[in-house]
N, C-alpha and C. Protein backbone atom coordinates (compact mmCIF):
# COMPACT_ATOMS: atom_id res chain seq x y z
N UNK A 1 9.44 3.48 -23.76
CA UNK A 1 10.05 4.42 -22.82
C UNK A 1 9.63 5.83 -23.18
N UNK A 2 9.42 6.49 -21.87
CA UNK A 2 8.75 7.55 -22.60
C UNK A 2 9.86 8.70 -21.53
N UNK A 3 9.78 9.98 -22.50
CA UNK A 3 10.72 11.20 -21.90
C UNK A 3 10.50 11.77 -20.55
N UNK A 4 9.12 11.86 -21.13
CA UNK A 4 8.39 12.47 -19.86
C UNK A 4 8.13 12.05 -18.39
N UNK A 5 8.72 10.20 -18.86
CA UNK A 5 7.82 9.35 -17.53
C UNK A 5 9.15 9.47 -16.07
N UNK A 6 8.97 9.85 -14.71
CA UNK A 6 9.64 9.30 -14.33
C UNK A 6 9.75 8.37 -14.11
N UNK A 7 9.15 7.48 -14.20
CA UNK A 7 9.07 5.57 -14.01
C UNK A 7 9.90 4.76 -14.79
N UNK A 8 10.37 6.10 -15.55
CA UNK A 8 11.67 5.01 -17.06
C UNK A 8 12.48 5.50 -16.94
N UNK A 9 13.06 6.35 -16.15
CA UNK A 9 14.35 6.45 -16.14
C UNK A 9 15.09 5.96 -14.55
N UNK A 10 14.42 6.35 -13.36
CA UNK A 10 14.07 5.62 -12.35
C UNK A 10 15.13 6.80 -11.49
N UNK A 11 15.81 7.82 -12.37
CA UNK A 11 17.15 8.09 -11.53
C UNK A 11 16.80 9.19 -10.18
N UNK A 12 17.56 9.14 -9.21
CA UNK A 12 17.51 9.30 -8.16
C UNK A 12 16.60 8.97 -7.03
N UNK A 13 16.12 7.51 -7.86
CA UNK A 13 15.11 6.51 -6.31
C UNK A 13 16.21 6.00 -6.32
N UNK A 14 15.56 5.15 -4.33
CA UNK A 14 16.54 4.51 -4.19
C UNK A 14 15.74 3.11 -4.30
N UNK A 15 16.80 1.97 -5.14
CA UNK A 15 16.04 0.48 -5.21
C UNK A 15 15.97 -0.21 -4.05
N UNK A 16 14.84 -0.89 -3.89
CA UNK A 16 14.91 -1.83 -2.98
C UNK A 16 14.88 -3.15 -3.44
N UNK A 17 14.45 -3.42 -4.29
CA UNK A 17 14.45 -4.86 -4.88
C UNK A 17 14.60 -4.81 -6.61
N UNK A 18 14.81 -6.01 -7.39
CA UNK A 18 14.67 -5.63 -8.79
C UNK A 18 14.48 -7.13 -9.41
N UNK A 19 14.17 -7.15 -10.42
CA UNK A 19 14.11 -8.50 -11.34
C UNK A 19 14.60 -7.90 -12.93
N UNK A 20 14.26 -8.88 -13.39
CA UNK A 20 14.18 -8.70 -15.43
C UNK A 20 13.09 -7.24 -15.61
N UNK A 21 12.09 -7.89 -14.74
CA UNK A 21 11.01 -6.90 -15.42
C UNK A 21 10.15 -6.16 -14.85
N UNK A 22 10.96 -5.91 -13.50
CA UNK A 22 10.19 -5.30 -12.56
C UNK A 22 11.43 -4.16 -11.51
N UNK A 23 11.12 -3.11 -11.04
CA UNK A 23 11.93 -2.61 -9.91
C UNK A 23 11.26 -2.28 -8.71
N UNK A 24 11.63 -2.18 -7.63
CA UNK A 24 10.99 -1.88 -5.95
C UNK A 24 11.79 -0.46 -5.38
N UNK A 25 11.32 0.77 -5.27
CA UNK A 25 11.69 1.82 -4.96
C UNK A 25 10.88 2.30 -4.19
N UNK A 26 11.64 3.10 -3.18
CA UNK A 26 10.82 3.71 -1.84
C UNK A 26 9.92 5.21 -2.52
N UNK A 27 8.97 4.96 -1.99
CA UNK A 27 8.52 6.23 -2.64
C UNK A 27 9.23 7.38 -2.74
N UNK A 28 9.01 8.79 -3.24
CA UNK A 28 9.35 9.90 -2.85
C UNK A 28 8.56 10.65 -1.90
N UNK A 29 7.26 10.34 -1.81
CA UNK A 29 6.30 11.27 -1.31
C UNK A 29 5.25 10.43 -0.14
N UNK A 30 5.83 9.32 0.80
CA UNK A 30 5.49 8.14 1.29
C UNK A 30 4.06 8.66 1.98
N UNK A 31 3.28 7.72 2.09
CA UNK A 31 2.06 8.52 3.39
C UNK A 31 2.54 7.68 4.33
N UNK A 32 3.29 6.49 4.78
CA UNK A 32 3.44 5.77 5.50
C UNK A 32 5.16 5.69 5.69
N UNK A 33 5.99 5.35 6.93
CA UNK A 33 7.57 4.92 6.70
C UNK A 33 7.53 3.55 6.13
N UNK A 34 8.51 3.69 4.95
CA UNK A 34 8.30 2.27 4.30
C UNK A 34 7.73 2.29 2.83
N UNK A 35 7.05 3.49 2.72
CA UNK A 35 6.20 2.74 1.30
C UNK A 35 6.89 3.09 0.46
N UNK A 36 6.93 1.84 -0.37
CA UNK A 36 7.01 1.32 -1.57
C UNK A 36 6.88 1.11 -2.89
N UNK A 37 7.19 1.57 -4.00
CA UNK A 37 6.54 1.20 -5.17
C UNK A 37 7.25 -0.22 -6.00
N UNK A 38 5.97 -0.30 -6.38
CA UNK A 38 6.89 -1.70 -7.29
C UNK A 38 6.16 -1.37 -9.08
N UNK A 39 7.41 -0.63 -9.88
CA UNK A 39 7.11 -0.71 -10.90
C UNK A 39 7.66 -1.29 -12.04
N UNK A 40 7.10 -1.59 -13.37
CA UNK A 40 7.33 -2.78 -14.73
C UNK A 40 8.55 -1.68 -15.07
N UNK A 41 9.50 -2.49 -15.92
CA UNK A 41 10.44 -1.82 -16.85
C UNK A 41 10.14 -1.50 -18.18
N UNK A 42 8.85 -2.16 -18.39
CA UNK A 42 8.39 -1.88 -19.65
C UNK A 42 7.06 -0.66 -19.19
N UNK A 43 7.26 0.15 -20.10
CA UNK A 43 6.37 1.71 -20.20
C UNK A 43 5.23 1.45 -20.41
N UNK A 44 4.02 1.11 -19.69
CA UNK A 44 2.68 1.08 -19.90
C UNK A 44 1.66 1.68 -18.81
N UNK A 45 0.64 2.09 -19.22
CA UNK A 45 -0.45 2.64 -17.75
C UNK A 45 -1.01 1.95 -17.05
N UNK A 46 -1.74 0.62 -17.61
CA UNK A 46 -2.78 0.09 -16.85
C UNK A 46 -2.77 -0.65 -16.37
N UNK A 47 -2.60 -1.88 -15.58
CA UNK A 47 -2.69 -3.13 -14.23
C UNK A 47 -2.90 -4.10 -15.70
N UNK A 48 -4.26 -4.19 -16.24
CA UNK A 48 -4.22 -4.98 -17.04
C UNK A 48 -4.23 -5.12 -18.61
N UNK A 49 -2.95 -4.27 -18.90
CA UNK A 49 -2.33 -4.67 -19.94
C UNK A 49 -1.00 -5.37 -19.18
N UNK A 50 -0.65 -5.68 -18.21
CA UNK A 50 0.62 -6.38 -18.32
C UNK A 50 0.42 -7.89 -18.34
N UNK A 51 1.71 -8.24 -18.79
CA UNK A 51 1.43 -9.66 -19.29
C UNK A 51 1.45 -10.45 -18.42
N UNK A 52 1.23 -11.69 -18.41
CA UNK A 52 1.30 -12.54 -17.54
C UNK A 52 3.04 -12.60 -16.94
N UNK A 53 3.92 -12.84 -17.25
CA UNK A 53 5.00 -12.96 -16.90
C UNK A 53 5.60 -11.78 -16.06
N UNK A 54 5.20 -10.43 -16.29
CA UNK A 54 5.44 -9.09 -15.92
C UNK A 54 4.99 -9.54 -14.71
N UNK A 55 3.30 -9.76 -14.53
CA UNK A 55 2.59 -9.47 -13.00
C UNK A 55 2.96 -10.56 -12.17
N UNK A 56 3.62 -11.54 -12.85
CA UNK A 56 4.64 -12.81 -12.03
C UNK A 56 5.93 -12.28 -11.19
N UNK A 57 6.61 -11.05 -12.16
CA UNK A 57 7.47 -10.37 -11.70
C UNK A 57 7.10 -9.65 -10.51
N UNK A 58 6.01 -8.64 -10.85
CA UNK A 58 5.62 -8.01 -9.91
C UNK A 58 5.07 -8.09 -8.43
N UNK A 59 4.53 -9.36 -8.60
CA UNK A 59 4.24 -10.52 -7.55
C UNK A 59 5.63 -10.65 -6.60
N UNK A 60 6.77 -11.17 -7.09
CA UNK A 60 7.67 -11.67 -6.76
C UNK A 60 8.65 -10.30 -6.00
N UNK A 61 8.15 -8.83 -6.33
CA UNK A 61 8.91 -7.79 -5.46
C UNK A 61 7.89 -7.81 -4.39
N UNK A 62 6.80 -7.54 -4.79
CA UNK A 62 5.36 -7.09 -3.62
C UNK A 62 6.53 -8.03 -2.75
N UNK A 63 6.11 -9.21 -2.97
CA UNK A 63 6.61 -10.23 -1.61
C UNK A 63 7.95 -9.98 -1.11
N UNK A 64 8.98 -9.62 -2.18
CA UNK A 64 10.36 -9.63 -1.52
C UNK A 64 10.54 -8.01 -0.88
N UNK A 65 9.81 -7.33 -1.04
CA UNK A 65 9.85 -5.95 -0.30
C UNK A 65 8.76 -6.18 1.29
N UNK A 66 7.49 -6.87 1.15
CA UNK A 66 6.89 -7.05 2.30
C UNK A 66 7.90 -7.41 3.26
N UNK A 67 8.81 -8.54 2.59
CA UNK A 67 9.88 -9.02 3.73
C UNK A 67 10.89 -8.07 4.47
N UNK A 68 11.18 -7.56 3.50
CA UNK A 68 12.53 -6.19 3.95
C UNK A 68 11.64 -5.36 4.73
N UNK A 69 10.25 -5.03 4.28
CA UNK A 69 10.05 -4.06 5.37
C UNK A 69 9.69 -4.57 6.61
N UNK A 70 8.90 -5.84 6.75
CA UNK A 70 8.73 -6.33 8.16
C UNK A 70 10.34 -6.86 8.79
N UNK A 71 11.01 -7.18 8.25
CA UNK A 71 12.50 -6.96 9.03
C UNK A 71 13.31 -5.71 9.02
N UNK A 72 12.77 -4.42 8.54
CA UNK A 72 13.11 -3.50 8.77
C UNK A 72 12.33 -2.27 9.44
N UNK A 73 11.14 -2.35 9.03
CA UNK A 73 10.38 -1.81 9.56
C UNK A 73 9.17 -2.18 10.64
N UNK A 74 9.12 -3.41 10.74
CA UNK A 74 7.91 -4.02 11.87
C UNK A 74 6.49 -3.61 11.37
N UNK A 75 6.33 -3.24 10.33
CA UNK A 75 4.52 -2.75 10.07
C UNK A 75 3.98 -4.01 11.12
N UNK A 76 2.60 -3.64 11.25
CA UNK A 76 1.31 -4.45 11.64
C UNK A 76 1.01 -5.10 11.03
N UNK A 77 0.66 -4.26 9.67
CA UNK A 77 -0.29 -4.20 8.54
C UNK A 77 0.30 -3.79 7.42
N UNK A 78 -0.30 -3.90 6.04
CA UNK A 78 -0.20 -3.40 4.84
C UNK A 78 -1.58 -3.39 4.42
N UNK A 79 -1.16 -1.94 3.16
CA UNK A 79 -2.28 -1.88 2.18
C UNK A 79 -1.67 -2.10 0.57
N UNK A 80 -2.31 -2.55 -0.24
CA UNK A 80 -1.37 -2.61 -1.40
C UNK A 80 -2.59 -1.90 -2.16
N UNK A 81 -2.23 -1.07 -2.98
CA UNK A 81 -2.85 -0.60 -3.68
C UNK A 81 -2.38 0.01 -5.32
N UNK A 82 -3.38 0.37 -6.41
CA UNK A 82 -3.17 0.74 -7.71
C UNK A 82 -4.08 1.32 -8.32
N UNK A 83 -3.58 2.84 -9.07
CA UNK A 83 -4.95 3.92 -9.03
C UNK A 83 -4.46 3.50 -11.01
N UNK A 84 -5.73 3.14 -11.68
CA UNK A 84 -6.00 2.71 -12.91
C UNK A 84 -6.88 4.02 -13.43
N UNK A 85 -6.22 5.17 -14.30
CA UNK A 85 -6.74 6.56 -14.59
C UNK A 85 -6.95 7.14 -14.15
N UNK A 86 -7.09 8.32 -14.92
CA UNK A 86 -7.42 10.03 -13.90
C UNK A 86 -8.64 9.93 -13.35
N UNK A 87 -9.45 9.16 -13.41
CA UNK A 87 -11.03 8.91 -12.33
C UNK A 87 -10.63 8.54 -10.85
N UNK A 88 -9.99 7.27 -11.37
CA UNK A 88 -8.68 6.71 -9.76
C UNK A 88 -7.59 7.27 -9.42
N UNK A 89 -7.56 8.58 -9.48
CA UNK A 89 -5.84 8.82 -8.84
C UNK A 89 -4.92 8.83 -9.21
N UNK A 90 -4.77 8.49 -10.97
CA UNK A 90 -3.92 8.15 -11.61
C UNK A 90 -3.28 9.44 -11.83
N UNK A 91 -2.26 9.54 -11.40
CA UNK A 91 -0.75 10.79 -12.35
C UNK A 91 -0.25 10.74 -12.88
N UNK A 92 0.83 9.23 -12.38
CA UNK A 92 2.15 8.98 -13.44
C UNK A 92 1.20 7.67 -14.05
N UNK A 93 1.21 8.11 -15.71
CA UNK A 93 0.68 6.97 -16.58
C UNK A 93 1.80 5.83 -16.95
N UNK A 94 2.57 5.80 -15.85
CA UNK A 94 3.38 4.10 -16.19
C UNK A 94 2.92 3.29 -14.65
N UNK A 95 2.33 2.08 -14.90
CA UNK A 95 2.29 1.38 -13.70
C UNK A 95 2.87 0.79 -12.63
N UNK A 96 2.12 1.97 -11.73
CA UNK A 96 3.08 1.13 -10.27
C UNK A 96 1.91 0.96 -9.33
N UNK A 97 2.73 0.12 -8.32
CA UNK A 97 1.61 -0.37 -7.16
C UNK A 97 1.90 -0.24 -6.26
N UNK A 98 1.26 0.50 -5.39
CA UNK A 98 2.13 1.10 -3.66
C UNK A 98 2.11 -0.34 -2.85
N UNK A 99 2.91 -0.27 -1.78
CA UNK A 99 2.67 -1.38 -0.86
C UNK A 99 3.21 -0.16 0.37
N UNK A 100 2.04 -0.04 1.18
CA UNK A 100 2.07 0.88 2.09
C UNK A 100 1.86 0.11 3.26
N UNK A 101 3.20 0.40 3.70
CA UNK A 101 3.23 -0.48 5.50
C UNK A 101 2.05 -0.03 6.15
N UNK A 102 1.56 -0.39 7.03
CA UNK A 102 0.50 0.45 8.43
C UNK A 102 0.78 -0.08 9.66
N UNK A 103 0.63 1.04 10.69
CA UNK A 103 0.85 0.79 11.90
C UNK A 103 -0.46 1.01 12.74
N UNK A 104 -0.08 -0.12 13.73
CA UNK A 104 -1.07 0.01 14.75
C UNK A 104 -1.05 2.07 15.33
N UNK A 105 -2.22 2.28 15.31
CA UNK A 105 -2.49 4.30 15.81
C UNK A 105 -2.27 4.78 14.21
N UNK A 106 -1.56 4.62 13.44
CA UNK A 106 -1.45 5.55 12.21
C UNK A 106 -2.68 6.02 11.52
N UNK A 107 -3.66 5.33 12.28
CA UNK A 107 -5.30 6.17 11.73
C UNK A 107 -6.32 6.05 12.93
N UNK A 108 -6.89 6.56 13.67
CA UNK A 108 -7.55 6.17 14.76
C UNK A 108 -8.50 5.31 14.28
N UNK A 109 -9.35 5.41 13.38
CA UNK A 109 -10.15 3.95 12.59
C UNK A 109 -9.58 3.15 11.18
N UNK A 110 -8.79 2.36 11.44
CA UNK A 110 -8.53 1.78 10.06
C UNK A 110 -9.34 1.13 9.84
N UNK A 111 -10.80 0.65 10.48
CA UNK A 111 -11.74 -0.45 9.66
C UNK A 111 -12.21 0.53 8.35
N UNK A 112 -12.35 -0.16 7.17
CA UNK A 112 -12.07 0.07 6.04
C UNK A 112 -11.49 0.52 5.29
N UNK A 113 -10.50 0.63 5.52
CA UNK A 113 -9.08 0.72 4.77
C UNK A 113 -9.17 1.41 3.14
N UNK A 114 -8.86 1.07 2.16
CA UNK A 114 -9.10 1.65 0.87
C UNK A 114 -10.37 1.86 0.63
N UNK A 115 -11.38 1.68 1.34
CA UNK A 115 -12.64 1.97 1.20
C UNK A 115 -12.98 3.47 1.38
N UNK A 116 -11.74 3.88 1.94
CA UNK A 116 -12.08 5.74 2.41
C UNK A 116 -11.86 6.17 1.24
N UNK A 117 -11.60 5.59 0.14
CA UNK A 117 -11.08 6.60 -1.09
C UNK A 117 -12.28 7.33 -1.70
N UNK A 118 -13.79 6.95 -1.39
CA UNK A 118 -14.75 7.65 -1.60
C UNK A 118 -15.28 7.62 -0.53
N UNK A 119 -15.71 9.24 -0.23
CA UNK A 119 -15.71 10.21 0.92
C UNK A 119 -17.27 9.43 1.89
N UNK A 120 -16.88 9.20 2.93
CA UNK A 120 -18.49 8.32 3.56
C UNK A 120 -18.47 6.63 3.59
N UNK A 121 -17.38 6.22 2.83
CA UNK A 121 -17.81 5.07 2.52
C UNK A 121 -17.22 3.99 3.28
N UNK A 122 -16.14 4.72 3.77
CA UNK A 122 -15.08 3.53 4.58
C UNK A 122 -15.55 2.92 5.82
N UNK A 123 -15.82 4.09 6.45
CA UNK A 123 -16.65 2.96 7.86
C UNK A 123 -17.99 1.89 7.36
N UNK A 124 -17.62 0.94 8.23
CA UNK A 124 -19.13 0.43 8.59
C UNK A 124 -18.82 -0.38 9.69
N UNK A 125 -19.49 -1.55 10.64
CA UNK A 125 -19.32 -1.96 12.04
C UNK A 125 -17.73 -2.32 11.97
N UNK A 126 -17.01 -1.41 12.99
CA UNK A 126 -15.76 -2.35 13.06
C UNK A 126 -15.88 -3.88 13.68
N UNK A 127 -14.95 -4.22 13.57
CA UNK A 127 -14.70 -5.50 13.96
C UNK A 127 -13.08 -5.81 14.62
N UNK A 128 -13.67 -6.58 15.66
CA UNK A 128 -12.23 -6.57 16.73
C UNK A 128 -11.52 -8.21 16.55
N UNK A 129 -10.81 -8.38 16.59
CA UNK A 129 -10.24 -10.08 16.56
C UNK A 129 -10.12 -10.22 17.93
N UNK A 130 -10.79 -11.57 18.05
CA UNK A 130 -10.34 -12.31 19.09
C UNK A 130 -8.54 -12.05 19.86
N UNK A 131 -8.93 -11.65 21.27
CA UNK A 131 -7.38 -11.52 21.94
C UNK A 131 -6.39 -12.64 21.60
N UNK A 132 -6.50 -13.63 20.79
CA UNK A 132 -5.50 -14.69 20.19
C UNK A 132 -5.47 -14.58 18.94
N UNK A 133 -5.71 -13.27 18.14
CA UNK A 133 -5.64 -13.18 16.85
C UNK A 133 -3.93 -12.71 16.70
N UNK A 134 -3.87 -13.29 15.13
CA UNK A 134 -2.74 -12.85 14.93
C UNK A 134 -2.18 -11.37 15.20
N UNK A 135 -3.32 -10.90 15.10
CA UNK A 135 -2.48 -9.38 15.19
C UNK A 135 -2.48 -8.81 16.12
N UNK A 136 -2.76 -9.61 17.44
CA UNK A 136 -2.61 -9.78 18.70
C UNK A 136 -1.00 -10.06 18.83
N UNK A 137 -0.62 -11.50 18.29
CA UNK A 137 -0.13 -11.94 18.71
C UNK A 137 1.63 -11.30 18.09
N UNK A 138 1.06 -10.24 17.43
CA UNK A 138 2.24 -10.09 16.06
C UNK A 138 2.38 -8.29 16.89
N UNK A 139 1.68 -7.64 17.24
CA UNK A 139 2.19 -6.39 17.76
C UNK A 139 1.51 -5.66 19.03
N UNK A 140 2.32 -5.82 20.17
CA UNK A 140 2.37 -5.35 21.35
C UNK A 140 1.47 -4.12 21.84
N UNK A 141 1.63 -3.49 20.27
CA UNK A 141 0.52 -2.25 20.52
C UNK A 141 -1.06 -2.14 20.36
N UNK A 142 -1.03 -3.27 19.60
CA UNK A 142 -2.65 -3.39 19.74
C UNK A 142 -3.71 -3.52 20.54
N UNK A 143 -3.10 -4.38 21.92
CA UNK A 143 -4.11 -3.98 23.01
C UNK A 143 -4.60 -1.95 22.90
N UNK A 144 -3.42 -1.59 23.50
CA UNK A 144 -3.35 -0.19 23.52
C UNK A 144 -4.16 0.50 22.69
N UNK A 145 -3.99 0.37 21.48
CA UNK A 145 -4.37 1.26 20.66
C UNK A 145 -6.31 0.31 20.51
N UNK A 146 -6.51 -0.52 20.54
CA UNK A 146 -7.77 -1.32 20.72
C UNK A 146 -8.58 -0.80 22.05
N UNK A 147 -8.02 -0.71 23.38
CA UNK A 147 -8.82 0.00 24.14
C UNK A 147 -9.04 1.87 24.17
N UNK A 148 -8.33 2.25 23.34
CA UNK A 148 -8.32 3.74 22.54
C UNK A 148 -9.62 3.53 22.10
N UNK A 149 -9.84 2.70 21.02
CA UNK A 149 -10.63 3.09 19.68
C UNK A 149 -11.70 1.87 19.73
N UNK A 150 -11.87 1.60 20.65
CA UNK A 150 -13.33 0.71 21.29
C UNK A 150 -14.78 0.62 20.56
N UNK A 151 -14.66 2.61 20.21
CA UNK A 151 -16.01 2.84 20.16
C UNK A 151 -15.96 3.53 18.59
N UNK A 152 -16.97 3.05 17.98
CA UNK A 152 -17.09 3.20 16.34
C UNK A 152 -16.73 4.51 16.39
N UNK A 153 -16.23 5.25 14.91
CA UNK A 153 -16.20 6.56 14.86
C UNK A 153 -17.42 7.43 14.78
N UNK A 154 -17.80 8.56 14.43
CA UNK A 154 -19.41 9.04 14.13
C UNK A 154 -19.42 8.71 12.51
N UNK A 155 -20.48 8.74 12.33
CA UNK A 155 -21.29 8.76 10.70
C UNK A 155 -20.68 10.03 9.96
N UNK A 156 -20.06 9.80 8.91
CA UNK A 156 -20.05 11.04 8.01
C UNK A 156 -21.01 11.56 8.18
N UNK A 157 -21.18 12.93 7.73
CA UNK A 157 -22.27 14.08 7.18
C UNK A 157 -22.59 13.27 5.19
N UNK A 158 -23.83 13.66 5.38
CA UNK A 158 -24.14 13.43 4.28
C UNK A 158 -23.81 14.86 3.73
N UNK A 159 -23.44 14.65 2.21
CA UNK A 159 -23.88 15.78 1.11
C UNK A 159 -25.24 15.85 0.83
């Protein structure tokens, strides 16, 4: 446990889920309604130093928070993600893992998704699902927002 961390003392999130060795708290600083962190009770930085039993834990909120938010929130989509050092994004050195709802429009191109985290890299050919795809069949807005965004975005600028 460390003084400095807020991830160990946890006070003034609000929980959404919890185990032995794991807690589920709404962010403070969300990019999405809904997101999520799911962090260990034990004080460590990296994805893989936790033990097997921990990322069993951690497993077991991801899923029991996906649920609360699709019955509370309706996402489309999710991104789950985890920034491993100050190269990746890393701030708070105790590990957590976002689970960031997404909605159909919340980006006019989501084809490549965490791939935007280096600048140029996220697009490449979108790809549309078949009108009987699930995510057809799962949110009302996707026609809509699919005949919006038809047409690829432009090419980054190179550096």
């Amino acid at each position: 446990m460390s003084k400095e961390c807020p991830f160990c003392a946890l006070e003034g999130y609000e929980s959404v889920a919890s185990n032995a060795l794991a807690v589920a708290i709404y962010d403070k600083f969300p990019v999405s309604p809904g997101h999520i962190l799911v962090i260990p009770r034990r004080h460590f930085a990296d994805y893989f130093e936790a033990t097997d039993e921990e990322l069993r834990a951690i497993d077991r909120l991801l899923r029991e928070s996906r649920a609360i938010l699709l019955r509370e929130k309706s996402p489309d989509g999710f991104n789950i993600g985890i920034n491993i050092g100050a190269a990746a994004g890393q701030t708070v050195f105790h590990l957590h893992i976002h689970l960031i709802p997404r909605y159909i429009g919340d980006h006019p191109q989501p084809a490549g998704g965490v791939r935007h985290i280096i600048p140029g890299k996220g697009y490449y050919p979108p790809i549309k699902p078949p009108d009987d795809s699930h995510a057809v069949r799962r949110s009302p807005r996707y026609r809509e927002h699919a005949q919006r965004c038809s047409t690829p975005p432009p090419t980054p600028a190179r550096r």
